[in-house]
C-alpha atoms as a PDB file:
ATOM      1  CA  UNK A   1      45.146 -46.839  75.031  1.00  0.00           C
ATOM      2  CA  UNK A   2      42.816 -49.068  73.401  1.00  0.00           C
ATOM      3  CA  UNK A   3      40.616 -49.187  76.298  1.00  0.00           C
ATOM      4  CA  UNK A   4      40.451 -45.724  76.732  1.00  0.00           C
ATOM      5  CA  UNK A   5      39.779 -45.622  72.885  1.00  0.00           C
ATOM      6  CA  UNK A   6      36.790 -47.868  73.212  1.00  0.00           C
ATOM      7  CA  UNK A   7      35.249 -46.191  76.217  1.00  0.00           C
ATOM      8  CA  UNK A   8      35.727 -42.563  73.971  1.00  0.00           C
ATOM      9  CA  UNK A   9      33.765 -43.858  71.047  1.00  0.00           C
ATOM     10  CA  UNK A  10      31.254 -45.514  73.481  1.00  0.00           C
ATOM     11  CA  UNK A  11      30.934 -41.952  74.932  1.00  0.00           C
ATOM     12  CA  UNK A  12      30.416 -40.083  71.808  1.00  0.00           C
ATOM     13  CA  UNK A  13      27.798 -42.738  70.997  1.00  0.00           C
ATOM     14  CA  UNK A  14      26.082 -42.251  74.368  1.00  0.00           C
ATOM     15  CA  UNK A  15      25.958 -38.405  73.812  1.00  0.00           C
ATOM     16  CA  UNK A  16      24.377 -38.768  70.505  1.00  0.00           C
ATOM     17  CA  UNK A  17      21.562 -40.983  71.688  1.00  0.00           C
ATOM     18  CA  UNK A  18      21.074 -38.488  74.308  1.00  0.00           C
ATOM     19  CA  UNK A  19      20.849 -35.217  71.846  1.00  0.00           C
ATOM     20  CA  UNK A  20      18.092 -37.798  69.752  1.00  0.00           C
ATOM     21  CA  UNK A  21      20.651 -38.245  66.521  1.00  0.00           C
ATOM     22  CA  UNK A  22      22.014 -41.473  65.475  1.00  0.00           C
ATOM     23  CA  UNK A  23      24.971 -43.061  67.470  1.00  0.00           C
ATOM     24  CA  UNK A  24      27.962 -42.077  65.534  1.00  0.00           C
ATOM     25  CA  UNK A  25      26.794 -38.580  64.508  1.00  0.00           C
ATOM     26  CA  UNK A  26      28.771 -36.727  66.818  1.00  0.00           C
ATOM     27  CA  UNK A  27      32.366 -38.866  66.094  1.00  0.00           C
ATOM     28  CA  UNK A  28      33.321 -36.474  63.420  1.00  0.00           C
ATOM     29  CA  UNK A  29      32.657 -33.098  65.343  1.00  0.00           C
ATOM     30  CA  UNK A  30      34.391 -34.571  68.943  1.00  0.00           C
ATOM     31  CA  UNK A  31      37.372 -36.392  67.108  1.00  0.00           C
ATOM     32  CA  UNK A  32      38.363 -33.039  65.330  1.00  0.00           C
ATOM     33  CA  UNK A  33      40.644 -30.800  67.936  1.00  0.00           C
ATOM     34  CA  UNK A  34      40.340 -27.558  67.704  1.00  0.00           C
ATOM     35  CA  UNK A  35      41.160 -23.585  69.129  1.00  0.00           C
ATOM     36  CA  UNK A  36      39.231 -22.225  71.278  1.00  0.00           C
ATOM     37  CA  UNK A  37      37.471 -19.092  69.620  1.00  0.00           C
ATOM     38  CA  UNK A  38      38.584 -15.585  71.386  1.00  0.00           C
ATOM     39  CA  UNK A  39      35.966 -14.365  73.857  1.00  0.00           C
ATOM     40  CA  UNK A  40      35.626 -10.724  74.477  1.00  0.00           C
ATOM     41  CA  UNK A  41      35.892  -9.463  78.087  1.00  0.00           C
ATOM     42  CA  UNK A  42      32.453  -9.716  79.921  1.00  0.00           C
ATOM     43  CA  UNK A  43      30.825  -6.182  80.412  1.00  0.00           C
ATOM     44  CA  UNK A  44      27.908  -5.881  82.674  1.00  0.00           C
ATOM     45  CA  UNK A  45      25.587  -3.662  80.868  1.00  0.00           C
ATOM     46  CA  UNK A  46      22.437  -4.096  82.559  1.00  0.00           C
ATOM     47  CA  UNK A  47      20.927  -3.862  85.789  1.00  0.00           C
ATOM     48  CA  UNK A  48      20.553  -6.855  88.353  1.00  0.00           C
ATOM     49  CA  UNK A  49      16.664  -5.741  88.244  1.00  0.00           C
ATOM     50  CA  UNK A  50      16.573  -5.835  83.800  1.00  0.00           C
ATOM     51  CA  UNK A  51      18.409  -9.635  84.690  1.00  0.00           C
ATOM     52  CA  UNK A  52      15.375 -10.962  86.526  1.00  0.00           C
ATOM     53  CA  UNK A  53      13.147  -9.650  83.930  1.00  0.00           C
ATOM     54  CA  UNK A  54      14.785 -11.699  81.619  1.00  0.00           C
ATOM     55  CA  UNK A  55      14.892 -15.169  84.034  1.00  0.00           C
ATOM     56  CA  UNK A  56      11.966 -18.045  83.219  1.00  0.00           C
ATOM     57  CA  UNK A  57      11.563 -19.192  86.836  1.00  0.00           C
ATOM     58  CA  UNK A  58      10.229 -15.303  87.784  1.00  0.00           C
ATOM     59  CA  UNK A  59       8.459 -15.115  84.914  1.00  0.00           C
ATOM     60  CA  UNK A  60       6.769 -19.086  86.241  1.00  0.00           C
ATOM     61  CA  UNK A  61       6.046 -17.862  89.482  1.00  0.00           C
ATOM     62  CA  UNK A  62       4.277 -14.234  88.297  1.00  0.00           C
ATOM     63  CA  UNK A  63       1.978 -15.886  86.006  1.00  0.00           C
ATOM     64  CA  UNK A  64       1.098 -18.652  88.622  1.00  0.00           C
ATOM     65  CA  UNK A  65       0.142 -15.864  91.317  1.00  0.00           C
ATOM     66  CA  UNK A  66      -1.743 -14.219  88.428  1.00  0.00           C
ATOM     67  CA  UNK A  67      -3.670 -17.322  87.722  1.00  0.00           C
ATOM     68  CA  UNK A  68      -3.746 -17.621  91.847  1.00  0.00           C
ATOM     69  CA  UNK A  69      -5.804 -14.312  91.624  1.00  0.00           C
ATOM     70  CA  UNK A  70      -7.532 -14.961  88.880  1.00  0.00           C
ATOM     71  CA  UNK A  71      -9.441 -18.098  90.392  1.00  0.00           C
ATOM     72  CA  UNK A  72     -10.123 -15.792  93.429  1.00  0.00           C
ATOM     73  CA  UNK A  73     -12.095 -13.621  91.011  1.00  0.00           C
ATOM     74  CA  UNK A  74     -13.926 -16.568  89.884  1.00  0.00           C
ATOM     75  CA  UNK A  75     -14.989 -18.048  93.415  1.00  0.00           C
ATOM     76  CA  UNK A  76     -16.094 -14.910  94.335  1.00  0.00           C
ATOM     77  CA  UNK A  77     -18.124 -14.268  91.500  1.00  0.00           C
ATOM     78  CA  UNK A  78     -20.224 -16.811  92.358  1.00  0.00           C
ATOM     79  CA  UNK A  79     -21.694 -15.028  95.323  1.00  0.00           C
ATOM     80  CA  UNK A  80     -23.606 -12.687  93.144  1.00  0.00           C
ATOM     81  CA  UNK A  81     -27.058 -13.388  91.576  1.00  0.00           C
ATOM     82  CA  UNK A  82     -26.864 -14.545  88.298  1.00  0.00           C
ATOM     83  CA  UNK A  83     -29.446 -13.172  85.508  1.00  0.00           C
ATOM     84  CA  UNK A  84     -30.489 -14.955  82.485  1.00  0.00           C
ATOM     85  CA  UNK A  85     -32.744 -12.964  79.973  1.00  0.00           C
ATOM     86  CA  UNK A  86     -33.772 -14.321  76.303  1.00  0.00           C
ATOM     87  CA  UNK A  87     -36.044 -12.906  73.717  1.00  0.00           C
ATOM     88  CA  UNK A  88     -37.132 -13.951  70.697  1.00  0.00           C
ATOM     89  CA  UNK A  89     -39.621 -11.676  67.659  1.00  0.00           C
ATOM     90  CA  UNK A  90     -40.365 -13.279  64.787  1.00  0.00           C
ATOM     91  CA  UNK A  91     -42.810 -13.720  61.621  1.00  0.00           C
ATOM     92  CA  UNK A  92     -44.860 -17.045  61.161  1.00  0.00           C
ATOM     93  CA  UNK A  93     -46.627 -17.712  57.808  1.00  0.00           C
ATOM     94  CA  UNK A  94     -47.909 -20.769  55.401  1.00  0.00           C
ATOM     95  CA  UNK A  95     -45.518 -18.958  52.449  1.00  0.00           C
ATOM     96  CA  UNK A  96     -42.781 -17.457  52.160  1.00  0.00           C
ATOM     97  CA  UNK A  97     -44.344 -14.856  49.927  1.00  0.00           C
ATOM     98  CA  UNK A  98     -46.593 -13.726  52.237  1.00  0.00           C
ATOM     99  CA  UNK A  99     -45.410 -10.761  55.104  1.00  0.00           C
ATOM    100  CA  UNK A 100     -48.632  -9.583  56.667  1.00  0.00           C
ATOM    101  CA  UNK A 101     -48.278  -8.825  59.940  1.00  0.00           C
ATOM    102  CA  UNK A 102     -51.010 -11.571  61.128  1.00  0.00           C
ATOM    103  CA  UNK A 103     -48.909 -14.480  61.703  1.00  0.00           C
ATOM    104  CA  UNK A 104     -46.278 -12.219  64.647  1.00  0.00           C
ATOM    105  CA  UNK A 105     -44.704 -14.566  67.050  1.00  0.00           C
ATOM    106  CA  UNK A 106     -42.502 -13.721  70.233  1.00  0.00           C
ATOM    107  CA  UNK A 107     -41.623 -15.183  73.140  1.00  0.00           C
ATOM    108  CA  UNK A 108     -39.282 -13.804  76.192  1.00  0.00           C
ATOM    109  CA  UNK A 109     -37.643 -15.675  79.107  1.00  0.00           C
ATOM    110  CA  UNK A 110     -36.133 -14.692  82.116  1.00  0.00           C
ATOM    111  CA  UNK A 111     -33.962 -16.530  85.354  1.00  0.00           C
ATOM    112  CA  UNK A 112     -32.264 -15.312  88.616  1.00  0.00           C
ATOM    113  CA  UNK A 113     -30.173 -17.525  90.948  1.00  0.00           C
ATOM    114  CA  UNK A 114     -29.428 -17.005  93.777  1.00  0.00           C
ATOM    115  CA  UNK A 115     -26.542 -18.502  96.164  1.00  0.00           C
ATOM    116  CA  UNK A 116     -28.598 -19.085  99.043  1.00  0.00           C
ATOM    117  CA  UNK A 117     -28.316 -23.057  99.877  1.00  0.00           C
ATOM    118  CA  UNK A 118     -24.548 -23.314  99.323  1.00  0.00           C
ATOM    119  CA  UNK A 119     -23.469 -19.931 100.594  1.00  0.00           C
ATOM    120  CA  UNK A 120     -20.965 -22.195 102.541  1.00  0.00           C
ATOM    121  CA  UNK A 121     -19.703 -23.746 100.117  1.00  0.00           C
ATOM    122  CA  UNK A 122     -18.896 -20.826  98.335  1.00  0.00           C
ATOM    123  CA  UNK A 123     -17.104 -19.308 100.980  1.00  0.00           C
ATOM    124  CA  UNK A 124     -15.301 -22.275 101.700  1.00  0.00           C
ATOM    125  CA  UNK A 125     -14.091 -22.271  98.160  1.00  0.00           C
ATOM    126  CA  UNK A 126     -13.288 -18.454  98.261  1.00  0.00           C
ATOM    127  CA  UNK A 127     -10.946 -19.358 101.535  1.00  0.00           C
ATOM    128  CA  UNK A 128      -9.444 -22.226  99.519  1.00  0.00           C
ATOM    129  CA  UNK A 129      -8.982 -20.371  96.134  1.00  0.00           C
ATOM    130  CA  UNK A 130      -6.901 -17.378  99.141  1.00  0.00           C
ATOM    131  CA  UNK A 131      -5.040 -19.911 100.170  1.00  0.00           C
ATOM    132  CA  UNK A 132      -3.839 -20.901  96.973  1.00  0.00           C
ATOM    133  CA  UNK A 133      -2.815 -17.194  96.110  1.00  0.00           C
ATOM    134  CA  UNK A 134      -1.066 -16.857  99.246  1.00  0.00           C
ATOM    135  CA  UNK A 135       0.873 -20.155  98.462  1.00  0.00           C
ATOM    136  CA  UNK A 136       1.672 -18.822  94.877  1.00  0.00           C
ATOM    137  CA  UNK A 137       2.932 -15.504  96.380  1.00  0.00           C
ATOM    138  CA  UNK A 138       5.074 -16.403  98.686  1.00  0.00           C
ATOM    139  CA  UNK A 139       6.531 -19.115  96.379  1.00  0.00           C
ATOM    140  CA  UNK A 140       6.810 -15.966  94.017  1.00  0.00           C
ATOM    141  CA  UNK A 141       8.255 -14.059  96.408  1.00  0.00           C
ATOM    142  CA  UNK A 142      10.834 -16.682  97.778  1.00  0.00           C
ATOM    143  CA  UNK A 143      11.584 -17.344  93.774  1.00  0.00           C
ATOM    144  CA  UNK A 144      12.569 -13.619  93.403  1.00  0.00           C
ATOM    145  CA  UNK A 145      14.794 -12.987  96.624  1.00  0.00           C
ATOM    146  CA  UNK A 146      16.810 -16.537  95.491  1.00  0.00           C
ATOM    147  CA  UNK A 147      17.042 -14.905  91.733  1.00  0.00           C
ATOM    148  CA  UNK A 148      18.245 -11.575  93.468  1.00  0.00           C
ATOM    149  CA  UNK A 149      20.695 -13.684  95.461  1.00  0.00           C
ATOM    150  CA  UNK A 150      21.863 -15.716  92.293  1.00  0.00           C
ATOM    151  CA  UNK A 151      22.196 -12.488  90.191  1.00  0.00           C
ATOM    152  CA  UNK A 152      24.124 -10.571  93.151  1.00  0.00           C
ATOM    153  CA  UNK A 153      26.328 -13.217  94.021  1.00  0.00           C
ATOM    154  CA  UNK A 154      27.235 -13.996  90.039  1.00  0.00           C
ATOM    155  CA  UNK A 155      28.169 -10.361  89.487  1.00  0.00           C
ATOM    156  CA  UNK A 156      30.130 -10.094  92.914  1.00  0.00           C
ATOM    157  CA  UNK A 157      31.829 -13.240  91.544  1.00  0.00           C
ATOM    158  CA  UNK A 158      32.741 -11.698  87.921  1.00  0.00           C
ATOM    159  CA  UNK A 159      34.076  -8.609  89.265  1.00  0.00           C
ATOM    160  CA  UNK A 160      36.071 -10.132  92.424  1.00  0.00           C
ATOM    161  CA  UNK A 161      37.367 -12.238  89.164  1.00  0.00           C
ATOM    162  CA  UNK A 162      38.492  -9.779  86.763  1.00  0.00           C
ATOM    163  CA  UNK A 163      40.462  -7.957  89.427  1.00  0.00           C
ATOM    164  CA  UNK A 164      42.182 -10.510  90.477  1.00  0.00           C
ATOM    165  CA  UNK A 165      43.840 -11.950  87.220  1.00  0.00           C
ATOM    166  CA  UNK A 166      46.723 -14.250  88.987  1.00  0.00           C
ATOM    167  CA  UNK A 167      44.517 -17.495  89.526  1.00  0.00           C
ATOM    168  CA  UNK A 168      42.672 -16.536  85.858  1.00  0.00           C
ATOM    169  CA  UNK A 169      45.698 -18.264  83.727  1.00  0.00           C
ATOM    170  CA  UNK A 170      45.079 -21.953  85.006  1.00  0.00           C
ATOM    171  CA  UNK A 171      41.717 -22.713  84.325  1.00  0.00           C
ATOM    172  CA  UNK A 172      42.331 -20.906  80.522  1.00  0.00           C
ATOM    173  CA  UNK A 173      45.215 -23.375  80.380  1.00  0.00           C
ATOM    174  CA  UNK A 174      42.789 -26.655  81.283  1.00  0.00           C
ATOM    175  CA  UNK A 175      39.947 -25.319  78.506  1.00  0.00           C
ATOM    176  CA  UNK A 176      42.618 -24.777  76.261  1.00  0.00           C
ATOM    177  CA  UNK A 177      43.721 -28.430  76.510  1.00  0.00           C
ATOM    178  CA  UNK A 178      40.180 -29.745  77.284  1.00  0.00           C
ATOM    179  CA  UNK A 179      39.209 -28.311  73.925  1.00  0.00           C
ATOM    180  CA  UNK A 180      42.018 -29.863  71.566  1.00  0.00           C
ATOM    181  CA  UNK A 181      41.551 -32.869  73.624  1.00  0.00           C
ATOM    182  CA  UNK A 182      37.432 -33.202  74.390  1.00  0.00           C
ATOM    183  CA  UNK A 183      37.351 -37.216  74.463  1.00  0.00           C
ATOM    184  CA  UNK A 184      39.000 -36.539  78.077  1.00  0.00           C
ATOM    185  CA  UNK A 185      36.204 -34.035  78.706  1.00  0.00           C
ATOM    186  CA  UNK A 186      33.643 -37.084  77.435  1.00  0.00           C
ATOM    187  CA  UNK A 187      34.742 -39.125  79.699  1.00  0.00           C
ATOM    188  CA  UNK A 188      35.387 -36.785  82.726  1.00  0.00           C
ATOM    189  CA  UNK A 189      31.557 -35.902  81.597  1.00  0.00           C
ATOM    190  CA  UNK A 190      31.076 -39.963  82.428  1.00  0.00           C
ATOM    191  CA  UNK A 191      32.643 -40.517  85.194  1.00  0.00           C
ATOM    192  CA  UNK A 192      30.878 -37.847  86.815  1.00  0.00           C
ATOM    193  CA  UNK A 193      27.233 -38.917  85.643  1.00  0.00           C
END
């Protein structure tokens, strides 16, 4: 058992380096068996639709088709003519004392640009900046039919599972003993890695 021992410890020291805490922080917590606290029955309360709401990788993929959009916008904005006024009214004088109206300045200033010499361009980077959104929406799209999947198949699983309770009494039986015994579980958790 001493071998078993060592690789144990070497475990817990492995996982503690891994969570960022010192190498023997964890000893105390794994070497202490346990029960395993009571768990109420799972109840399905929401919709598979109010799940996806809730899952990161949708909410990823909606912001980068959003974004996808947004840089259409921007490439076709620069199609248009672009219009640059300024003006300026002011009062010059020798002191500060003195507001007579003789000493008036103003100036005013004016642009317009037009997109005439790299109107290709342009378009080329409109097609490009398309191409992008139609990238991010299918990716979106693909992202939410896998999540509908996922969701579908995880609820089919729990209720196919709570009706049939025969097989349920072995694996509550392992995670019973896994949890007054977790250095097996550390280094079932190594082997595996």
């Amino acid at each position: 058992m001493p071998a078993y021992e060592t690789v144990v410890q070497q475990s817990i020291h492995a996982l503690g380096v891994l969570l960022g805490r010192e190498p023997g922080a964890l000893a105390l917590r794994l070497d202490n068996p346990g029960t395993i606290p009571v768990v109420s029955t799972i109840a399905i309360t929401d919709l598979p639709s109010e799940l996806l709401l809730r899952r990161p990788d949708i909410r990823h993929a909606e912001r980068q088709v959003a974004a996808a959009n947004a840089n259409v916008g921007v490439a076709t904005a620069e199609l248009y003519p672009r219009v640059n006024l300024a003006a300026f009214l002011g009062l010059q004088n020798t002191r500060i004392t003195d507001f007579t109206p003789i000493g008036k300045s103003w100036s005013t200033a004016s642009s317009l640009t037009l997109p005439i010499f790299n109107w290709g361009r342009i378009n080329a980077n409109i097609k490009s900046k398309e191409a992008q959104f139609n990238l991010a929406f299918l990716t979106y799209q693909s992202t939410v039919l896998t999540a509908f999947k996922e969701v579908e198949d995880t609820l089919i699983a729990i209720v196919m599972n709570s009706n049939d309770t025969s097989h349920s009494l072995k694996p509550l039986q392992q995670a019973n003993w896994r949890f007054k015994w977790p250095t097996y579980a550390i280094i079932r958790f190594n082997d595996v890695s």
